[in-house]
PDB file of N, CA and C in Angstrom:
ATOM      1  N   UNK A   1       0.822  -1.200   0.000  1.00  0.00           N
ATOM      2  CA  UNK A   1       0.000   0.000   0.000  1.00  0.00           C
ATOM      3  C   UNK A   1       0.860   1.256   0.000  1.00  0.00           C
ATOM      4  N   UNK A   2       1.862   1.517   1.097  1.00  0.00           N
ATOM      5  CA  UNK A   2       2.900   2.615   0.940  1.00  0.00           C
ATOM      6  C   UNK A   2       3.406   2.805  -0.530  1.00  0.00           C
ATOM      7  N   UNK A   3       3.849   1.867  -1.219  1.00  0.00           N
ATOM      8  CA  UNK A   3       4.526   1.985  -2.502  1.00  0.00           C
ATOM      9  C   UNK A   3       3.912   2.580  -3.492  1.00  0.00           C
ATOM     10  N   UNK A   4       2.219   2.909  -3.440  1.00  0.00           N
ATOM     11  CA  UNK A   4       1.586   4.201  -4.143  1.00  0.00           C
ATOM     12  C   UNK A   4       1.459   5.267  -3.636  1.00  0.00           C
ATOM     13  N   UNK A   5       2.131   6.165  -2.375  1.00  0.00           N
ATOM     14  CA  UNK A   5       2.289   6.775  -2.544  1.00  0.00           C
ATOM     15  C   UNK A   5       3.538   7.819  -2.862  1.00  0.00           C
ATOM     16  N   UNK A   6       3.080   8.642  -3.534  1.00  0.00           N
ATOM     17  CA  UNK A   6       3.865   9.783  -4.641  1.00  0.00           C
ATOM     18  C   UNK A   6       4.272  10.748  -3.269  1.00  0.00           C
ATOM     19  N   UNK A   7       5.599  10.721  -3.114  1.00  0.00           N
ATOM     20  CA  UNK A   7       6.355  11.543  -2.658  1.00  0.00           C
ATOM     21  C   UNK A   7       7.057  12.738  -3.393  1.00  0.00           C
ATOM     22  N   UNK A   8       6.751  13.640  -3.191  1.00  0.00           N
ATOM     23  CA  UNK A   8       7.344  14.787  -3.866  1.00  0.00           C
ATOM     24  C   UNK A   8       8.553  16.096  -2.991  1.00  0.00           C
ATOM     25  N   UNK A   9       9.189  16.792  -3.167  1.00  0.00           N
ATOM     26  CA  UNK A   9       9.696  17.855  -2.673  1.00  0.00           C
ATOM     27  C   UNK A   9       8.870  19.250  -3.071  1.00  0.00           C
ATOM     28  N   UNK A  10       8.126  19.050  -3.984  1.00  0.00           N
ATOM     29  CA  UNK A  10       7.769  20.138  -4.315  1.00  0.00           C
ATOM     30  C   UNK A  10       6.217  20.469  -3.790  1.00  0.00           C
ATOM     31  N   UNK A  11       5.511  21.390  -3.888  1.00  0.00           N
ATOM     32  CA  UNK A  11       4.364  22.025  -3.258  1.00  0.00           C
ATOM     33  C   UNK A  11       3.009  21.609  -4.103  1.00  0.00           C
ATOM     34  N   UNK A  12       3.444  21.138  -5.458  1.00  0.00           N
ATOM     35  CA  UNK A  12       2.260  20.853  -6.124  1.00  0.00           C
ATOM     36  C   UNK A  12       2.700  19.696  -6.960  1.00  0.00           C
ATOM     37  N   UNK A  13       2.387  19.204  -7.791  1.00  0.00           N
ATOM     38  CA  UNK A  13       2.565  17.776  -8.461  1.00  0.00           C
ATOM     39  C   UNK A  13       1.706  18.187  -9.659  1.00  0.00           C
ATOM     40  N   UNK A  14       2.476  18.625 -11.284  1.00  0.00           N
ATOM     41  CA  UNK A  14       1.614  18.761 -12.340  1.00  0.00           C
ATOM     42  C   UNK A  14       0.811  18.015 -12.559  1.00  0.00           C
ATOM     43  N   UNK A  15      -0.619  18.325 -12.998  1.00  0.00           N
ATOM     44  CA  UNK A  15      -1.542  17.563 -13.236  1.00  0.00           C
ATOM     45  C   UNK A  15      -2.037  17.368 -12.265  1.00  0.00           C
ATOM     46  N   UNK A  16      -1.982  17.441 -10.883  1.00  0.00           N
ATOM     47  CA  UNK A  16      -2.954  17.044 -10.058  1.00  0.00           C
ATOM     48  C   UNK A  16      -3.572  17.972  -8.906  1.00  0.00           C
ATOM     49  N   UNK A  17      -4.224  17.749  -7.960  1.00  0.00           N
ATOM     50  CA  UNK A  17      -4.706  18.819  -7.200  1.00  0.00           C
ATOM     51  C   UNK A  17      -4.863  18.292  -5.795  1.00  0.00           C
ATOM     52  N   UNK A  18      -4.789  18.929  -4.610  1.00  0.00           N
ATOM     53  CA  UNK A  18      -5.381  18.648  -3.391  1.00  0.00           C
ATOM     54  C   UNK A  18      -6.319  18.903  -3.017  1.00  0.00           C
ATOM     55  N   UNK A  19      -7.236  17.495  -2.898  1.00  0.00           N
ATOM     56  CA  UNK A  19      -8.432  17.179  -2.402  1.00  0.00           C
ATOM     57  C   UNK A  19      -8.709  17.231  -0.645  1.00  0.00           C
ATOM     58  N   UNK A  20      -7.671  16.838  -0.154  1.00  0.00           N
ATOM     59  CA  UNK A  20      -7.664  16.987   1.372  1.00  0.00           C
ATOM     60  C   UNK A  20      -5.998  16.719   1.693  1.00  0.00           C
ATOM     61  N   UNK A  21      -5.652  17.143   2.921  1.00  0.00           N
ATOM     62  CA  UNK A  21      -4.880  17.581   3.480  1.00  0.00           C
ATOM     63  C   UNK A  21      -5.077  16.915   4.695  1.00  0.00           C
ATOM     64  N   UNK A  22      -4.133  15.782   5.178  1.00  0.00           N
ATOM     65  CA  UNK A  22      -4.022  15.370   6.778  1.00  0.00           C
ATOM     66  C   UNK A  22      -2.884  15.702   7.296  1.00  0.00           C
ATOM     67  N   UNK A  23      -2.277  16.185   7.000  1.00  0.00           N
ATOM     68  CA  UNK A  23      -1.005  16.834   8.019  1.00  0.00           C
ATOM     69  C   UNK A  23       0.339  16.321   7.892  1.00  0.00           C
ATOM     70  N   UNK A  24       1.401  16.889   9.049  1.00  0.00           N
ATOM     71  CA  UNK A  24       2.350  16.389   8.546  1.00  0.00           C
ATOM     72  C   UNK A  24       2.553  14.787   8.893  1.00  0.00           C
ATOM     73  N   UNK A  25       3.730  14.400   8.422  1.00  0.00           N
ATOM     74  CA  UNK A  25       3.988  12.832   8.673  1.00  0.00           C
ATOM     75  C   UNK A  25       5.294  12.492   8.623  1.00  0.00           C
ATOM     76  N   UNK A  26       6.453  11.778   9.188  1.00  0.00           N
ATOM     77  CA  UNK A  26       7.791  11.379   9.287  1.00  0.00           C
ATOM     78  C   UNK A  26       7.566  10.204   8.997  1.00  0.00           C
ATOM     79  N   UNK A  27       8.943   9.734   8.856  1.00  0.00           N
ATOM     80  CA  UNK A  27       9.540   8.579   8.415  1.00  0.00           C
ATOM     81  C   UNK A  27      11.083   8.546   9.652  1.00  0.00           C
ATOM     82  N   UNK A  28      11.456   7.797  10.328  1.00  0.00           N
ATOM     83  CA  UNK A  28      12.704   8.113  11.094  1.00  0.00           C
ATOM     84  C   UNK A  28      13.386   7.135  10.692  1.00  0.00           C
ATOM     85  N   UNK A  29      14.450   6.988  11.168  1.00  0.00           N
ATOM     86  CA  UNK A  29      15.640   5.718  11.499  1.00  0.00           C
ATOM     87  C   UNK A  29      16.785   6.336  12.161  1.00  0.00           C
ATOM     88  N   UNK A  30      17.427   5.187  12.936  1.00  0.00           N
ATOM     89  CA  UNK A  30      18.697   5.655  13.748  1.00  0.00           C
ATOM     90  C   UNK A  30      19.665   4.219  13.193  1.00  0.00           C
ATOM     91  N   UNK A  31      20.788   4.578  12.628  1.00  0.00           N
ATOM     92  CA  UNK A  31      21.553   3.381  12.037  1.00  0.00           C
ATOM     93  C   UNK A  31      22.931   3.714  13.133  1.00  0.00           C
ATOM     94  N   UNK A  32      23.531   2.732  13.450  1.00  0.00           N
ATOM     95  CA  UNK A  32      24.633   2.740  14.278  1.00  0.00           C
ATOM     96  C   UNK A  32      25.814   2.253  12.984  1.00  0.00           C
ATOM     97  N   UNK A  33      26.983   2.691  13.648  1.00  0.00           N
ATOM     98  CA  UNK A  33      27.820   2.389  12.960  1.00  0.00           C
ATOM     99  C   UNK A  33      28.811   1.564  13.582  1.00  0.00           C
ATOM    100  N   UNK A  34      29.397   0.662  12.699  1.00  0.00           N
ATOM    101  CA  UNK A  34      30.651  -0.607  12.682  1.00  0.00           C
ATOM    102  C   UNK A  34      31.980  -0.259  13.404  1.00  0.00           C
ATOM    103  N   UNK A  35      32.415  -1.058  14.511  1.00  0.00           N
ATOM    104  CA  UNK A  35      33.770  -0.347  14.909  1.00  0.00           C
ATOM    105  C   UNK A  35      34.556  -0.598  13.587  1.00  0.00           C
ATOM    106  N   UNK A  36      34.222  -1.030  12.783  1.00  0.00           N
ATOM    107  CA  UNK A  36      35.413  -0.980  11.520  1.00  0.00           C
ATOM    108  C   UNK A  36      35.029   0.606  10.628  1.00  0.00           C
ATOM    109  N   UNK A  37      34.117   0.501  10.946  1.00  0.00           N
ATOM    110  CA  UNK A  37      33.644   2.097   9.255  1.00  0.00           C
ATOM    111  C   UNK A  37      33.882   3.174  10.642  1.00  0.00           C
ATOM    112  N   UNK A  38      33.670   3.149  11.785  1.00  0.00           N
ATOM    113  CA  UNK A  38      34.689   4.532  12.669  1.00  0.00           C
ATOM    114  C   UNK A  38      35.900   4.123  12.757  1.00  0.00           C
ATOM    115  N   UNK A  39      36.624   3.044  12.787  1.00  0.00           N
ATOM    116  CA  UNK A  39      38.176   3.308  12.373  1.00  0.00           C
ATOM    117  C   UNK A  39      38.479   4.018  10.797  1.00  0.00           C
ATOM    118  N   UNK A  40      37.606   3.030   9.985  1.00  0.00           N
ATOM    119  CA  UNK A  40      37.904   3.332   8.801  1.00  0.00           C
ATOM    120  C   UNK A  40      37.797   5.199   8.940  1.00  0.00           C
ATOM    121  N   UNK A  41      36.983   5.188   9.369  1.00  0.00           N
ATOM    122  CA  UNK A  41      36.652   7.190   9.083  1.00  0.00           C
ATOM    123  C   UNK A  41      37.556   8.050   9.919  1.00  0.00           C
ATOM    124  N   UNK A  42      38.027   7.466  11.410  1.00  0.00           N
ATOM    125  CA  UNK A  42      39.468   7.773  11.667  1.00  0.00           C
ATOM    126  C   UNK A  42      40.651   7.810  10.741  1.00  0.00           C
ATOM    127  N   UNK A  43      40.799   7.179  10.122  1.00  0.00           N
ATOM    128  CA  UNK A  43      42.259   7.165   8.781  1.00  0.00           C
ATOM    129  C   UNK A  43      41.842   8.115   7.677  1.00  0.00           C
ATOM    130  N   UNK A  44      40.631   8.199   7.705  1.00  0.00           N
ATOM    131  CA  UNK A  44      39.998   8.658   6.312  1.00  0.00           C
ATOM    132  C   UNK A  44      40.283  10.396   6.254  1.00  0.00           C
ATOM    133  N   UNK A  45      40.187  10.882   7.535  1.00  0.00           N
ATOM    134  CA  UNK A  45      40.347  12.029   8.128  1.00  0.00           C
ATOM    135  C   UNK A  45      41.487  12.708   8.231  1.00  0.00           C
ATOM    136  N   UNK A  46      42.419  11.460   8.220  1.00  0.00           N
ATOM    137  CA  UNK A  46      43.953  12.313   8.155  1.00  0.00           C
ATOM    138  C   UNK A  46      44.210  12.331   6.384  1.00  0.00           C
ATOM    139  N   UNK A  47      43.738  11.517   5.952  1.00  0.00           N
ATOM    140  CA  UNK A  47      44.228  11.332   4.694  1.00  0.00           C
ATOM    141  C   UNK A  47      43.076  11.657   3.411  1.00  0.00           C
ATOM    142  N   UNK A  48      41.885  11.967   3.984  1.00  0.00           N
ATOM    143  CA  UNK A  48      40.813  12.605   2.884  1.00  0.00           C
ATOM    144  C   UNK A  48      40.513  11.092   1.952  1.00  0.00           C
ATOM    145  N   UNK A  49      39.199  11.469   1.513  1.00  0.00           N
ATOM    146  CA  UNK A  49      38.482  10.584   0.646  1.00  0.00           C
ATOM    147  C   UNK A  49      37.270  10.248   1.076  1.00  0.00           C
ATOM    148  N   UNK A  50      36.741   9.682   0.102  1.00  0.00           N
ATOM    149  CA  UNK A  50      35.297   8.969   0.592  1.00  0.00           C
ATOM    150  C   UNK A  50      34.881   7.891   1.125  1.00  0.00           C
ATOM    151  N   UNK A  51      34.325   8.124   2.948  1.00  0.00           N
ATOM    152  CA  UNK A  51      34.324   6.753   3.549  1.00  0.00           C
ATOM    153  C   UNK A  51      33.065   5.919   3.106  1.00  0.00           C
ATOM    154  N   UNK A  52      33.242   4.840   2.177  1.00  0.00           N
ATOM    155  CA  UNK A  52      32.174   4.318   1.539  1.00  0.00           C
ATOM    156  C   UNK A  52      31.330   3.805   2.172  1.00  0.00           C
ATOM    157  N   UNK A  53      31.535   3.290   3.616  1.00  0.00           N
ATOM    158  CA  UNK A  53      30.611   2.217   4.698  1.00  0.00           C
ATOM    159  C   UNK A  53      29.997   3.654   4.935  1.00  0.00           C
ATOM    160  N   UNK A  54      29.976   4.270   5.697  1.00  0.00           N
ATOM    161  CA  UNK A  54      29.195   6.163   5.363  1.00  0.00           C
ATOM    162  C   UNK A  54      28.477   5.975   4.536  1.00  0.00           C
ATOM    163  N   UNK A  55      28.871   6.206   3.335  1.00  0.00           N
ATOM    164  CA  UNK A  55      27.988   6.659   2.420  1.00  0.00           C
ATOM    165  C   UNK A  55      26.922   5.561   2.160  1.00  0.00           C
ATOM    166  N   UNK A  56      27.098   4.728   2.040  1.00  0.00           N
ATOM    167  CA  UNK A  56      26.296   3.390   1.812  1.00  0.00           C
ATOM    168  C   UNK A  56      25.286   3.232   3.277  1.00  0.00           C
ATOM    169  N   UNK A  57      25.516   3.352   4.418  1.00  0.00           N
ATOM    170  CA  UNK A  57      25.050   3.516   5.789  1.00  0.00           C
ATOM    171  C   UNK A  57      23.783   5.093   5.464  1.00  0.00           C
ATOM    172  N   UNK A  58      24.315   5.823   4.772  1.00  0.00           N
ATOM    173  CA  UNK A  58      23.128   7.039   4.550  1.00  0.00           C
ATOM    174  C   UNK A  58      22.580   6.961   3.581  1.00  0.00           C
ATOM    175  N   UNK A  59      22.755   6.085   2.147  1.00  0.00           N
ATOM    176  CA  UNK A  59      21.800   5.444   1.658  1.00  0.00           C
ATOM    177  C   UNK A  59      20.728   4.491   2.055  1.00  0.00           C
ATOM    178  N   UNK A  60      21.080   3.683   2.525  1.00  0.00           N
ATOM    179  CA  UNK A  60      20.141   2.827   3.558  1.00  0.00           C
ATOM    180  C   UNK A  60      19.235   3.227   4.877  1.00  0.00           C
ATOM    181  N   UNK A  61      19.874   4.731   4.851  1.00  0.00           N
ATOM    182  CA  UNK A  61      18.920   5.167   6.033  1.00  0.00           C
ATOM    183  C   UNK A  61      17.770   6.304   5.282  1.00  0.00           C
ATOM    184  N   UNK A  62      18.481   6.548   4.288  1.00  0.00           N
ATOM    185  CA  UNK A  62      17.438   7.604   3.552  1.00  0.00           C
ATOM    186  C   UNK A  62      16.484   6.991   3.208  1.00  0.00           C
ATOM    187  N   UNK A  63      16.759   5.971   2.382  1.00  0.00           N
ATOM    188  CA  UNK A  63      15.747   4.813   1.593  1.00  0.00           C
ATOM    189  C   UNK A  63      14.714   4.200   2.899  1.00  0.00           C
ATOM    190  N   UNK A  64      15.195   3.330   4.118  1.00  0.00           N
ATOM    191  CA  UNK A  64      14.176   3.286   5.283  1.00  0.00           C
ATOM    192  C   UNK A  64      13.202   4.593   5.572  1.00  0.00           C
ATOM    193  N   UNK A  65      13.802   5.772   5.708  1.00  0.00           N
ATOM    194  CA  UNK A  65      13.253   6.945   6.276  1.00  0.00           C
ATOM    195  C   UNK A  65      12.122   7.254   5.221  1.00  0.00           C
ATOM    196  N   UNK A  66      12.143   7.239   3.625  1.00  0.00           N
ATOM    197  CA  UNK A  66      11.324   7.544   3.207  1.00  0.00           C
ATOM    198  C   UNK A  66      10.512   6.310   2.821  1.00  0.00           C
ATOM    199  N   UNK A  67      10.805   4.994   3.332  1.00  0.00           N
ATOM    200  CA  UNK A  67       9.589   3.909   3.200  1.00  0.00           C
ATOM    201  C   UNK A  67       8.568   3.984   4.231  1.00  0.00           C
ATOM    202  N   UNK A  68       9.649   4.725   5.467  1.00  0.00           N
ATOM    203  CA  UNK A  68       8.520   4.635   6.605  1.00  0.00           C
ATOM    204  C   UNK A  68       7.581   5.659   6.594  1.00  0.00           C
ATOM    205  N   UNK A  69       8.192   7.133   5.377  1.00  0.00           N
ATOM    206  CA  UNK A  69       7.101   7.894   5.761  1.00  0.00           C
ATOM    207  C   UNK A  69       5.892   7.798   4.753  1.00  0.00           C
ATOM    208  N   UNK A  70       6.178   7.109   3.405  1.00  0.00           N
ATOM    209  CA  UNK A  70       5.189   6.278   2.751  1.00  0.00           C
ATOM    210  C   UNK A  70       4.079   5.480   3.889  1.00  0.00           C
ATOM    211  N   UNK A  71       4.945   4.950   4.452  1.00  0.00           N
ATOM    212  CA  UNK A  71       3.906   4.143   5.297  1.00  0.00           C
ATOM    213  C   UNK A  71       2.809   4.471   6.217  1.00  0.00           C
ATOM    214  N   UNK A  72       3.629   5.822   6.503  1.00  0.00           N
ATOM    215  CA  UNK A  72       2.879   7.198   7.855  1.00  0.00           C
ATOM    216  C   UNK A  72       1.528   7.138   6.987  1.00  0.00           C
ATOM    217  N   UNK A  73       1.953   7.903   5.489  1.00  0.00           N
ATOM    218  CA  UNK A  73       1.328   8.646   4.824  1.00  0.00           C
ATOM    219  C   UNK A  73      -0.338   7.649   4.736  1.00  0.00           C
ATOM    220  N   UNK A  74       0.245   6.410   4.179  1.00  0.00           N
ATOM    221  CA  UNK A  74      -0.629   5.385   3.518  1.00  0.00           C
ATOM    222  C   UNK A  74      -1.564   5.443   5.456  1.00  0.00           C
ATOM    223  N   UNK A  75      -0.836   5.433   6.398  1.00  0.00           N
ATOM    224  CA  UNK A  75      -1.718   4.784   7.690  1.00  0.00           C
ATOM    225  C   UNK A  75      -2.888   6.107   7.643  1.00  0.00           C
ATOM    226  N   UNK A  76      -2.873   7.045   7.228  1.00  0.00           N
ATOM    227  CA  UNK A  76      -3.892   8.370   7.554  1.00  0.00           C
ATOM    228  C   UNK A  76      -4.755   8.376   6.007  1.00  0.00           C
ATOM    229  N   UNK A  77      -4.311   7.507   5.297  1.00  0.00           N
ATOM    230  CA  UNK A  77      -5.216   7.521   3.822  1.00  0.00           C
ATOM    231  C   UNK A  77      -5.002   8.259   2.558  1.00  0.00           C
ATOM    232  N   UNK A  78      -3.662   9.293   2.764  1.00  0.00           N
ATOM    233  CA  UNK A  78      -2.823  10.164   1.869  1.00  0.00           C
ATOM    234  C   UNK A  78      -2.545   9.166   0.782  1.00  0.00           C
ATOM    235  N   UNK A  79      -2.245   9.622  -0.401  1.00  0.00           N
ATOM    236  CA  UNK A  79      -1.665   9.193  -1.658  1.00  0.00           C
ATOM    237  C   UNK A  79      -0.948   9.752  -1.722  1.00  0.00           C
ATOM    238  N   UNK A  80      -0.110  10.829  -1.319  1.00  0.00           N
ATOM    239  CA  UNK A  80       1.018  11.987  -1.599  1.00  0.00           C
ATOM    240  C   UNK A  80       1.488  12.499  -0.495  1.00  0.00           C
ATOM    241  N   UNK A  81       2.852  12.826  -0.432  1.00  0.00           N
ATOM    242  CA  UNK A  81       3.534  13.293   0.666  1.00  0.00           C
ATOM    243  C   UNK A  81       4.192  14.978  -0.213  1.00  0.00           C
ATOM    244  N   UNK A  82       3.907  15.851  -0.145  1.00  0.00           N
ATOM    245  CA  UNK A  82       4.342  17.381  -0.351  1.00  0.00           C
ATOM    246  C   UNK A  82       5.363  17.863   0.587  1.00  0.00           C
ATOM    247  N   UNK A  83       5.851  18.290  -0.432  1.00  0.00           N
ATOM    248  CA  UNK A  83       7.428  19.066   0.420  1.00  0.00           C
ATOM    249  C   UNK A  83       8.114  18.121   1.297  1.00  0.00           C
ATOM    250  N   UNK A  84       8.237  17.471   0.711  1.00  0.00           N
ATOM    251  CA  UNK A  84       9.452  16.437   1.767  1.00  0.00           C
ATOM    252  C   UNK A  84      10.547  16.628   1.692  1.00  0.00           C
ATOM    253  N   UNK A  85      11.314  16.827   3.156  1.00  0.00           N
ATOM    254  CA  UNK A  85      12.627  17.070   3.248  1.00  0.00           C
ATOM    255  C   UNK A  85      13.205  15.944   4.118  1.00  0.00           C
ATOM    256  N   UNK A  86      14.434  16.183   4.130  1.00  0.00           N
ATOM    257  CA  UNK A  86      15.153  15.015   5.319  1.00  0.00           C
ATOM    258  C   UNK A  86      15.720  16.143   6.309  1.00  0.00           C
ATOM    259  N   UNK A  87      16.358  15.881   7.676  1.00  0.00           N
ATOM    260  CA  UNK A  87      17.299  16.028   8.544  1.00  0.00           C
ATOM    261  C   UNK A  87      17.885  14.848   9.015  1.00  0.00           C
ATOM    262  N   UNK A  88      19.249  15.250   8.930  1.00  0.00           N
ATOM    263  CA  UNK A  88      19.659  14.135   9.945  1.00  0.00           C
ATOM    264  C   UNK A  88      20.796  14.689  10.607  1.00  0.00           C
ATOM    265  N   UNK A  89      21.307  13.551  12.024  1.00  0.00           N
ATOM    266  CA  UNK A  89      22.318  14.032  12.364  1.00  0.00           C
ATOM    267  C   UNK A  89      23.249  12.958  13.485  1.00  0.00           C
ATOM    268  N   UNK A  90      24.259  12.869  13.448  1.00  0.00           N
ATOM    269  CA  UNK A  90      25.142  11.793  14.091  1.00  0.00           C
ATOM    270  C   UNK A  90      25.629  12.324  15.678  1.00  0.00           C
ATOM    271  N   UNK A  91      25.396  10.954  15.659  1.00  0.00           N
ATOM    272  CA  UNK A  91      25.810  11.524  17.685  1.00  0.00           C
ATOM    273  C   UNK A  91      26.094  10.015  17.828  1.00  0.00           C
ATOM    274  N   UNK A  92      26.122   9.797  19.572  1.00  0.00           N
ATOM    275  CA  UNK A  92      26.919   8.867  20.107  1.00  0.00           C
ATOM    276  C   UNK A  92      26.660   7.152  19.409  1.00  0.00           C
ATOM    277  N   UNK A  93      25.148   7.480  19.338  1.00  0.00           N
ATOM    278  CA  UNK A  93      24.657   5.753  19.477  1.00  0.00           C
ATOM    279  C   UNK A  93      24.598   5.699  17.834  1.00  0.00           C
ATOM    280  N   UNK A  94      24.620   6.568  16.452  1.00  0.00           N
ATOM    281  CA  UNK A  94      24.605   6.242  15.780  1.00  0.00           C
ATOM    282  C   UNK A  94      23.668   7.597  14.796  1.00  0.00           C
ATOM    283  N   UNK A  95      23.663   7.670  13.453  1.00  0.00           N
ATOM    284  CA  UNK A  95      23.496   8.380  12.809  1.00  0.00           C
ATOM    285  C   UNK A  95      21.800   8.914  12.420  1.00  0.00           C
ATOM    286  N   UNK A  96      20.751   9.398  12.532  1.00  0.00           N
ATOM    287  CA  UNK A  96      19.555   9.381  12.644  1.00  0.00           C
ATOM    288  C   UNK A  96      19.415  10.077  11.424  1.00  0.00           C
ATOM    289  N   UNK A  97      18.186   9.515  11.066  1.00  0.00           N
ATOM    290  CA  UNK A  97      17.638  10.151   9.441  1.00  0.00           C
ATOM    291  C   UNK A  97      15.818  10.534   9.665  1.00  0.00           C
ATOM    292  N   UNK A  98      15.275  11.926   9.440  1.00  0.00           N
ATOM    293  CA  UNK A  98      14.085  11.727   9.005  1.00  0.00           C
ATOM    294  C   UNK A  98      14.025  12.447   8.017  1.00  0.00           C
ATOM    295  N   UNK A  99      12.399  11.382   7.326  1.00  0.00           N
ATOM    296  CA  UNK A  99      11.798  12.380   6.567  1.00  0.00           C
ATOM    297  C   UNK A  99      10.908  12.423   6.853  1.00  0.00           C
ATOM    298  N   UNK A 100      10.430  14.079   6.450  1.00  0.00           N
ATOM    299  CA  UNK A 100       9.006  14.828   6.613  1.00  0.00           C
ATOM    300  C   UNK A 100       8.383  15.495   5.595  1.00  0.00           C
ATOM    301  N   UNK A 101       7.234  15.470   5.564  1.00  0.00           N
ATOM    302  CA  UNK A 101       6.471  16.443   4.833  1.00  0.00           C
ATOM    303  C   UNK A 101       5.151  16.601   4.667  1.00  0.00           C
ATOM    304  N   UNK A 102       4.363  16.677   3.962  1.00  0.00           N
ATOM    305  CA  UNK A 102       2.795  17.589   4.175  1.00  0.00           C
ATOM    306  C   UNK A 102       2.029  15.998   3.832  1.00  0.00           C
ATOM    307  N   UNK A 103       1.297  15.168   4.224  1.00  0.00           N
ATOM    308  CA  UNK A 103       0.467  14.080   3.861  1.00  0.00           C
ATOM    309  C   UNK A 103      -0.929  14.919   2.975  1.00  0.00           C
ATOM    310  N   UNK A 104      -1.392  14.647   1.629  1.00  0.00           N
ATOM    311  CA  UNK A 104      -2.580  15.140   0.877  1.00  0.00           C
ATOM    312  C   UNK A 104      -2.902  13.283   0.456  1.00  0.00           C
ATOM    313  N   UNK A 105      -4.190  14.112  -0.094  1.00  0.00           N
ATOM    314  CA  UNK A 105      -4.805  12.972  -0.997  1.00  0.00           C
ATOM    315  C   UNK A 105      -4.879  13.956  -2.223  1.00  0.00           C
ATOM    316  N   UNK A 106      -4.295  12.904  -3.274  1.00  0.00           N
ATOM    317  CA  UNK A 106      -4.433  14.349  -4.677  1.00  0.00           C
ATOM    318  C   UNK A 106      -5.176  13.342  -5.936  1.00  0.00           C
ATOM    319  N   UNK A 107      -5.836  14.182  -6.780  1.00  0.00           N
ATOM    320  CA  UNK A 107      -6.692  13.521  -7.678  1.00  0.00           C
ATOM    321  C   UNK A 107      -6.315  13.970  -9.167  1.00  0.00           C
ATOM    322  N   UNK A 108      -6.149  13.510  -9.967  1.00  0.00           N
ATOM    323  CA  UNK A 108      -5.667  13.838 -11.440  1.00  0.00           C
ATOM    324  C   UNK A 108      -6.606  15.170 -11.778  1.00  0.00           C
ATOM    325  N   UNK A 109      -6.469  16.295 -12.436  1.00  0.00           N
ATOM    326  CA  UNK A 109      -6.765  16.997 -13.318  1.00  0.00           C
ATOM    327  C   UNK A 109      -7.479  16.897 -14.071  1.00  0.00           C
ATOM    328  N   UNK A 110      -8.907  16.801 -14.534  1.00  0.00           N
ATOM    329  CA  UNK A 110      -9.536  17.026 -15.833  1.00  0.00           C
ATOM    330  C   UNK A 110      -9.654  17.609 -16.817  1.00  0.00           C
ATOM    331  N   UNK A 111      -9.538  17.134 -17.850  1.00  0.00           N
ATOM    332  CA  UNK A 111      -8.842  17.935 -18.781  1.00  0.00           C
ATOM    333  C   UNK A 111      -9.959  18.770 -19.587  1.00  0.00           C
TER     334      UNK A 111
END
């Protein structure tokens, strides 16, 4: 059911319109990281480059964050999530990701 809905960043979605409006909705995750990818990012630091267990670790948290807020969206009856953004931010226990944005129900355009 989540997987129809249309997530957007933007405020409107061509072609379609808002029929109703339930509010906002998140998606979270908190991913911890490997004593190997914080050594690795210790070395990485003196010597520059891209720590790939990182980057791959904030792919996987982006991708959770916006399945779960599909899922928010779908639990209140939305088809569309408007203006979605992420924050995230790293601290002790591990790296946290959300996404947020406006839950609508939107209906195609007649032409």
């Amino acid at each position: 059911m989540s997987e129809k809905v249309l997530v957007v960043t933007t405020e409107t979605i061509a072609g379609y319109h808002v029929v109703e409006t339930m509010g906002e909705v998140f998606g979270l995750t908190t991913r911890s990281r490997n004593l190997v990818s914080s050594v690795g990012q210790s070395l990485k630091t003196i010597v520059g480059g891209e720590i790939k267990g990182y980057t791959k670790l904030q792919d996987t948290a982006r991708d959770e964050a916006i399945d779960r807020l599909k899922t928010a969206a779908a639990k209140v009856d939305a088809n569309a999530v408007l203006m979605m953004r992420f924050d995230s931010s790293s601290g002790a226990i591990g790296d946290s990701v959300a996404a947020y944005g406006t839950a609508v129900r939107i209906k195609k355009d007649i032409d």
